[in-house]
N, C-alpha and C. Protein backbone atom coordinates (compact mmCIF):
# COMPACT_ATOMS: atom_id res chain seq x y z
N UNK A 1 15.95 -0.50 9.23
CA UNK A 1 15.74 -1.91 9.49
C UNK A 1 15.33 -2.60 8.20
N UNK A 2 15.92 -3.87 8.06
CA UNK A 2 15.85 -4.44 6.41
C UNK A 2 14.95 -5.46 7.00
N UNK A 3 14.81 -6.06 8.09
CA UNK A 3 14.39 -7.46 8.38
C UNK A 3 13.11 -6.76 9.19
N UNK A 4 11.80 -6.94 8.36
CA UNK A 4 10.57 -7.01 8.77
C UNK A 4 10.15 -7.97 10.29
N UNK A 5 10.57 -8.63 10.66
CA UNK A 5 10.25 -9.64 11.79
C UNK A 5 10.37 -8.40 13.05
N UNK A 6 9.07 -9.09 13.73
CA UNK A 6 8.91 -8.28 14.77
C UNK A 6 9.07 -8.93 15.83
N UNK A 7 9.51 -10.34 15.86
CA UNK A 7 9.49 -11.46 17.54
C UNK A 7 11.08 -10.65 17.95
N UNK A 8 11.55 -11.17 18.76
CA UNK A 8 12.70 -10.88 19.98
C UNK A 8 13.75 -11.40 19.52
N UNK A 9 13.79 -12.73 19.05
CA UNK A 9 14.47 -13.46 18.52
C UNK A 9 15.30 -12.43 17.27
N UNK A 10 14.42 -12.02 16.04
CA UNK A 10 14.67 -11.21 15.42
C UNK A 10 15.34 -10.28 15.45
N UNK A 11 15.00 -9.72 16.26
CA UNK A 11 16.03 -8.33 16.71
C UNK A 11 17.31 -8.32 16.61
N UNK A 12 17.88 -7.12 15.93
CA UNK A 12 19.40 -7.01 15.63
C UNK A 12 19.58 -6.22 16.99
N UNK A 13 20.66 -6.11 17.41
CA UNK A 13 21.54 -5.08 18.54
C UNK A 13 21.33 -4.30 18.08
N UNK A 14 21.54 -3.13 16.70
CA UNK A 14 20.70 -1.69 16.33
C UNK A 14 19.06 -1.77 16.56
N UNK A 15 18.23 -2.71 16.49
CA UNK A 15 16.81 -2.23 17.03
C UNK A 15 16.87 -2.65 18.23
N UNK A 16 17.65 -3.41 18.78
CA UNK A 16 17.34 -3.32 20.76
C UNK A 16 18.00 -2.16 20.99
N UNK A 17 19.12 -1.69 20.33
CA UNK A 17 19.98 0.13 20.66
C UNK A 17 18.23 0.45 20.60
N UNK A 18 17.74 1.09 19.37
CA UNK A 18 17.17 2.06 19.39
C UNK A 18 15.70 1.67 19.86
N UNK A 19 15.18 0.84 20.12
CA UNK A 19 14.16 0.43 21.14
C UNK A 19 13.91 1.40 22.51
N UNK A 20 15.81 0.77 23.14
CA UNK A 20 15.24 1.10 24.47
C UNK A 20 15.92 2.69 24.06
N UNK A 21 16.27 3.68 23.27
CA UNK A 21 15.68 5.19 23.71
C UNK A 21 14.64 5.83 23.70
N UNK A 22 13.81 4.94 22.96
CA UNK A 22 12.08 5.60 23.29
C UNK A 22 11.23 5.10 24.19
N UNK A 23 9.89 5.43 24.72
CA UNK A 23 9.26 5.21 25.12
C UNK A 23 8.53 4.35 24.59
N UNK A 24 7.58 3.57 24.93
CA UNK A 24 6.74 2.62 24.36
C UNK A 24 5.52 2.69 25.38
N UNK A 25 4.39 2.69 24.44
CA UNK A 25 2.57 3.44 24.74
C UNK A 25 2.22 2.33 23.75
N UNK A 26 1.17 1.71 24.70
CA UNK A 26 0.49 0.73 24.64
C UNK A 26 -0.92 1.78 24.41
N UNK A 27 -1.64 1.28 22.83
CA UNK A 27 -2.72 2.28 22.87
C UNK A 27 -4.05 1.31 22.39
N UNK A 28 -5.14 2.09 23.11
CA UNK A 28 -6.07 1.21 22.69
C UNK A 28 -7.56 2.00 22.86
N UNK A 29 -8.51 1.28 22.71
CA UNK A 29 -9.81 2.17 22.75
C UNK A 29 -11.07 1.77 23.82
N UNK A 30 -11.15 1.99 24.70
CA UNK A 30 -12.11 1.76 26.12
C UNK A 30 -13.61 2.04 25.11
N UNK A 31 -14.31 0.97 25.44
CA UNK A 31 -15.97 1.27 25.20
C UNK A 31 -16.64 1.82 26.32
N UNK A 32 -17.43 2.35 26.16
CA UNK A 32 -18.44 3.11 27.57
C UNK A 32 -19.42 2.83 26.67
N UNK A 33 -20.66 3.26 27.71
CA UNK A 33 -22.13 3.48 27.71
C UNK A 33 -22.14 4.23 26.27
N UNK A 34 -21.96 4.97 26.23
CA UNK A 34 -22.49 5.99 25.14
C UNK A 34 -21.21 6.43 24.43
N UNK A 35 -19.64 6.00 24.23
CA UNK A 35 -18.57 6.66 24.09
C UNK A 35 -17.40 5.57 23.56
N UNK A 36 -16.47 5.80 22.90
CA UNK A 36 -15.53 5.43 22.81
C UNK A 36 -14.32 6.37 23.12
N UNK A 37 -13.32 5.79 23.77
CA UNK A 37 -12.02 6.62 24.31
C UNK A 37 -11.17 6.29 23.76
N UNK A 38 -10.08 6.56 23.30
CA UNK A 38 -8.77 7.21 22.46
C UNK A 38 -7.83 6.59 23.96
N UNK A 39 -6.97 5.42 24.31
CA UNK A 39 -5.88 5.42 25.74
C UNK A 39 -5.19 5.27 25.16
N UNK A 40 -4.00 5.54 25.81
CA UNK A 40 -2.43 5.47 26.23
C UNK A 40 -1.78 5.08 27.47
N UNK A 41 -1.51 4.03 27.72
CA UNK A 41 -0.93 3.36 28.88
C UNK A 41 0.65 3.70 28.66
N UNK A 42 0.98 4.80 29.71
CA UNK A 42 2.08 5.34 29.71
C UNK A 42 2.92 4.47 30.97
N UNK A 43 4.17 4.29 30.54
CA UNK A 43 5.04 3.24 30.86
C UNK A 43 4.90 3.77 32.36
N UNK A 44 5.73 2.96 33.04
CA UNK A 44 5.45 3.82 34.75
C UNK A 44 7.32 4.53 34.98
N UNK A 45 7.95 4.27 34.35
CA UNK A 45 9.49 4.97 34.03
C UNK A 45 9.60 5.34 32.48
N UNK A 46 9.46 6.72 32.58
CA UNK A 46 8.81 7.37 31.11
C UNK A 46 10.35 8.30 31.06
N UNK A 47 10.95 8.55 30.02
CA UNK A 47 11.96 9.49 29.48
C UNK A 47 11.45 11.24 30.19
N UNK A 48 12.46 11.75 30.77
CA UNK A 48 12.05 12.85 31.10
C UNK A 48 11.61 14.08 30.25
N UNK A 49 12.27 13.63 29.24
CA UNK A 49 12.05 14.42 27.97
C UNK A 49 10.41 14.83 27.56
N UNK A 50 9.88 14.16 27.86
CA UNK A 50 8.48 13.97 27.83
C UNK A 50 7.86 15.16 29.08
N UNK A 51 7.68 16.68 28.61
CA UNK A 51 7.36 17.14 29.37
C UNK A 51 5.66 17.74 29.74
N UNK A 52 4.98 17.48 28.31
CA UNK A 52 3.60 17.95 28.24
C UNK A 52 2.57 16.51 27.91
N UNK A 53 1.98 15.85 28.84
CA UNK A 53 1.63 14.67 29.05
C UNK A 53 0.55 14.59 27.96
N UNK A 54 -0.22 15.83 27.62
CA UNK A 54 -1.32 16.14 26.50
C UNK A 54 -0.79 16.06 25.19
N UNK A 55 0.64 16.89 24.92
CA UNK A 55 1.49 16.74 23.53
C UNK A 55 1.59 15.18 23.29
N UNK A 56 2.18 14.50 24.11
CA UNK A 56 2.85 13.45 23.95
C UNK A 56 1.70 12.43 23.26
N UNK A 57 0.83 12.42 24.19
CA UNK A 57 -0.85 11.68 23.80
C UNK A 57 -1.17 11.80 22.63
N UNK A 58 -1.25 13.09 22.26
CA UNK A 58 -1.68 13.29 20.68
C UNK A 58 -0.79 13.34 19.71
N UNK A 59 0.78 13.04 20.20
CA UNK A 59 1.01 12.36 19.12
C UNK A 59 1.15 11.12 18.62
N UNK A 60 1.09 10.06 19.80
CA UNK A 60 0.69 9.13 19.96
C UNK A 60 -0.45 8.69 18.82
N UNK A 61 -1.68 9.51 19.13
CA UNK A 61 -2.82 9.65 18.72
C UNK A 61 -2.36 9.41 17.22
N UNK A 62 -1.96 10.60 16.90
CA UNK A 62 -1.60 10.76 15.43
C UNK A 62 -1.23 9.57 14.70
N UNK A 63 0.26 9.12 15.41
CA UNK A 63 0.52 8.00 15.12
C UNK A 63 -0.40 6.45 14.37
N UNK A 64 -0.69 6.46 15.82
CA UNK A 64 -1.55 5.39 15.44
C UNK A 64 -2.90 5.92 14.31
N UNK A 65 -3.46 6.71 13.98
CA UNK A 65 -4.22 6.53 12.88
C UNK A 65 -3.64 7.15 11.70
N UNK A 66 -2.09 7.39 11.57
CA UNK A 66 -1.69 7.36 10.79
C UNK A 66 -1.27 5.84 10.31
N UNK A 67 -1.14 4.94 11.06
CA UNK A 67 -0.84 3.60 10.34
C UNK A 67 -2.28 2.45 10.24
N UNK A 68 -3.68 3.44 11.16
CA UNK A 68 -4.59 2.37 11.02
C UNK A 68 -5.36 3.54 10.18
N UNK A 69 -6.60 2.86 9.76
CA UNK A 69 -7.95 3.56 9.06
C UNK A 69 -8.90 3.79 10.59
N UNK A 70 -8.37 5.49 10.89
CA UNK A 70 -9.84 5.81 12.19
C UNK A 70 -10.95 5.21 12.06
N UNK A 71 -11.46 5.28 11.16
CA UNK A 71 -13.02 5.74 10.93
C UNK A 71 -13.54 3.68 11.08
N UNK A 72 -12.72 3.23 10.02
CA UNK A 72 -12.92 1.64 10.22
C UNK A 72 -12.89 0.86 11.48
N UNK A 73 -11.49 1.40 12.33
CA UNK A 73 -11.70 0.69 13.36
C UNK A 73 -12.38 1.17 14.04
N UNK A 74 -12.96 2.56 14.71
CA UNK A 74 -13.54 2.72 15.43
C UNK A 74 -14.72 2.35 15.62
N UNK A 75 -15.77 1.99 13.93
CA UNK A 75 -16.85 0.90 13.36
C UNK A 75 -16.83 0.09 13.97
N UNK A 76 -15.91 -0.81 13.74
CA UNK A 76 -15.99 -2.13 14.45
C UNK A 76 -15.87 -2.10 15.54
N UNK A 77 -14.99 -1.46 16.66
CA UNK A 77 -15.07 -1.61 17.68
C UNK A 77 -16.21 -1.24 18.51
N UNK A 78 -17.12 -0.46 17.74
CA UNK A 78 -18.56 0.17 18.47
C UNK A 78 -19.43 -1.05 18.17
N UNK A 79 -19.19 -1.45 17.02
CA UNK A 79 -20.36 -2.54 16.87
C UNK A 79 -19.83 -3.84 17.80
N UNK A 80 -18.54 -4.31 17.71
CA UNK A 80 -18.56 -5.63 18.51
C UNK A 80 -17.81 -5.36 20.09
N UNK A 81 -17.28 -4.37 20.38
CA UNK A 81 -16.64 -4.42 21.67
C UNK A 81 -17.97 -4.05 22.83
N UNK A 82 -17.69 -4.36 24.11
CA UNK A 82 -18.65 -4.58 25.51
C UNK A 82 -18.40 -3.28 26.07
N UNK A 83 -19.41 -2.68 26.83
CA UNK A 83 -18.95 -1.34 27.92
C UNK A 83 -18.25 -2.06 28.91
N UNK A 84 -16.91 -1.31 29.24
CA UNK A 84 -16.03 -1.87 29.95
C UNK A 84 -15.04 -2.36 29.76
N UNK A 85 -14.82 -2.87 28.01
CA UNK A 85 -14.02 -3.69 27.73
C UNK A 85 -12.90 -2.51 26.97
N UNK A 86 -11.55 -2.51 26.78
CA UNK A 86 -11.13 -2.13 25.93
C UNK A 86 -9.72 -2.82 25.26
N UNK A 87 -10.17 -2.40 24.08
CA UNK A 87 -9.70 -3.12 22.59
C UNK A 87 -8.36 -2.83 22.46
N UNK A 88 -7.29 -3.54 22.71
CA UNK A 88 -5.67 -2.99 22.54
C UNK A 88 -5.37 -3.26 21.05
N UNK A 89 -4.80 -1.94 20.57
CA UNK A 89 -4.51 -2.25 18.98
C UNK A 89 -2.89 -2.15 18.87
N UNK A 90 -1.92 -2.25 19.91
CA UNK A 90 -1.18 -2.32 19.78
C UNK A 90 -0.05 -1.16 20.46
N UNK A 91 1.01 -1.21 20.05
CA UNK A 91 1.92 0.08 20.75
C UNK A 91 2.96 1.02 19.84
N UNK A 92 3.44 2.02 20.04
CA UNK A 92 4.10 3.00 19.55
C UNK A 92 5.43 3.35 19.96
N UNK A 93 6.39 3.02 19.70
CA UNK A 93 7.74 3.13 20.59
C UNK A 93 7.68 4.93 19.75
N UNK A 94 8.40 5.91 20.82
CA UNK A 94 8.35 7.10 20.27
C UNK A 94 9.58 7.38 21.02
N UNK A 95 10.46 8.58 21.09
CA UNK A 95 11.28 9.62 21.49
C UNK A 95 10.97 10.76 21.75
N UNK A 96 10.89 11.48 22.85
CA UNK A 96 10.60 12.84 23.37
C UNK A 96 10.13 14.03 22.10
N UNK A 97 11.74 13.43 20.81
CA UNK A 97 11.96 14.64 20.07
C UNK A 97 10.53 14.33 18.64
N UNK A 98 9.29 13.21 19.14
CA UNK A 98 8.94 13.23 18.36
C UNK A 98 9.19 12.12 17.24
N UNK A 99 10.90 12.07 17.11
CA UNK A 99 10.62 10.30 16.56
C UNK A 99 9.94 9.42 16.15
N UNK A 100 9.61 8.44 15.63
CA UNK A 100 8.73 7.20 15.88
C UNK A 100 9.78 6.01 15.44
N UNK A 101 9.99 4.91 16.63
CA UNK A 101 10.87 3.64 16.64
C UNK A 101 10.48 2.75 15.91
N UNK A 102 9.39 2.85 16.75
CA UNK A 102 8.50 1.63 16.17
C UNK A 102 6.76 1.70 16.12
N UNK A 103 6.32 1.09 15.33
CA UNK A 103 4.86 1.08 15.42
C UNK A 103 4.56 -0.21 15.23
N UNK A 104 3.56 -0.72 15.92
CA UNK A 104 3.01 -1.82 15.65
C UNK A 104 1.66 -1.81 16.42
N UNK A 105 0.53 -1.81 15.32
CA UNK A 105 -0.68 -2.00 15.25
C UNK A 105 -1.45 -2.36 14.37
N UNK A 106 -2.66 -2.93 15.03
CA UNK A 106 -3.65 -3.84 14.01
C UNK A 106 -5.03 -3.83 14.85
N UNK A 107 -5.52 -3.53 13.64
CA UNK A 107 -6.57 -3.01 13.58
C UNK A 107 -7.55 -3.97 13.55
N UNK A 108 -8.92 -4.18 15.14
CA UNK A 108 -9.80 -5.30 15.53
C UNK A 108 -10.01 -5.29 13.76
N UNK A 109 -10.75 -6.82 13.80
CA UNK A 109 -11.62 -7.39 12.80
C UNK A 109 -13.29 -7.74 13.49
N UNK A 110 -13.95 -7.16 12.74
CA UNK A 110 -15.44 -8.42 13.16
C UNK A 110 -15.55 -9.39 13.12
N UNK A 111 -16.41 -10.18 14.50
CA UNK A 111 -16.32 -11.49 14.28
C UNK A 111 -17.96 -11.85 13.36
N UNK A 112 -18.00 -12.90 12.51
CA UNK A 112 -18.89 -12.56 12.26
C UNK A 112 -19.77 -13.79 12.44
């Protein structure tokens, strides 16, 4: 892909092709009482290919703090996010075989 733009509009017919063969995981981080959680909102019509629901997660996982700084966002999100609330940093289009389509995430800021 040469054209950085990420709206709809943008999109060539080769990134809507290769869009819809992956999956797309919406990931984000739940605050609790005493905890922060690592989610993945898995599509509700998921590629069958996808056979170990734990593999898939962590690479997910991977993903995403391979394109954010762990340690930073998870800072901020302890200091300014609510128990109960959780922080969407964005989503991961992936393929069964491991792939990655697309990434797009961003990482909370403090308000200050």
């Amino acid at each position: 892909m040469d054209d950085d733009s990420n709206d709809a509009a943008g999109q060539t017919d080769a990134d809507t092709a290769d869009a819809a063969d992956g999956d797309r995981f919406v990931v984000g981080v739940q605050v609790t009482d005493d905890q922060l959680r690592f989610v993945v909102h898995v599509p509700s019509e998921i590629d069958s290919g996808w056979r170990d629901p734990e593999a898939f997660q962590q690479l997910v996982a991977d993903v995403t703090w391979e394109h954010l700084d762990q340690e930073a966002t998870l800072q901020t999100i302890a200091a300014t996010g609510e128990p109960g609330e959780t922080v969407t940093l964005g989503h991961v289009t992936l393929q069964p075989d491991g792939i990655v389509l697309d990434a797009e995430l961003t990482a909370p800021t403090a308000e200050e």
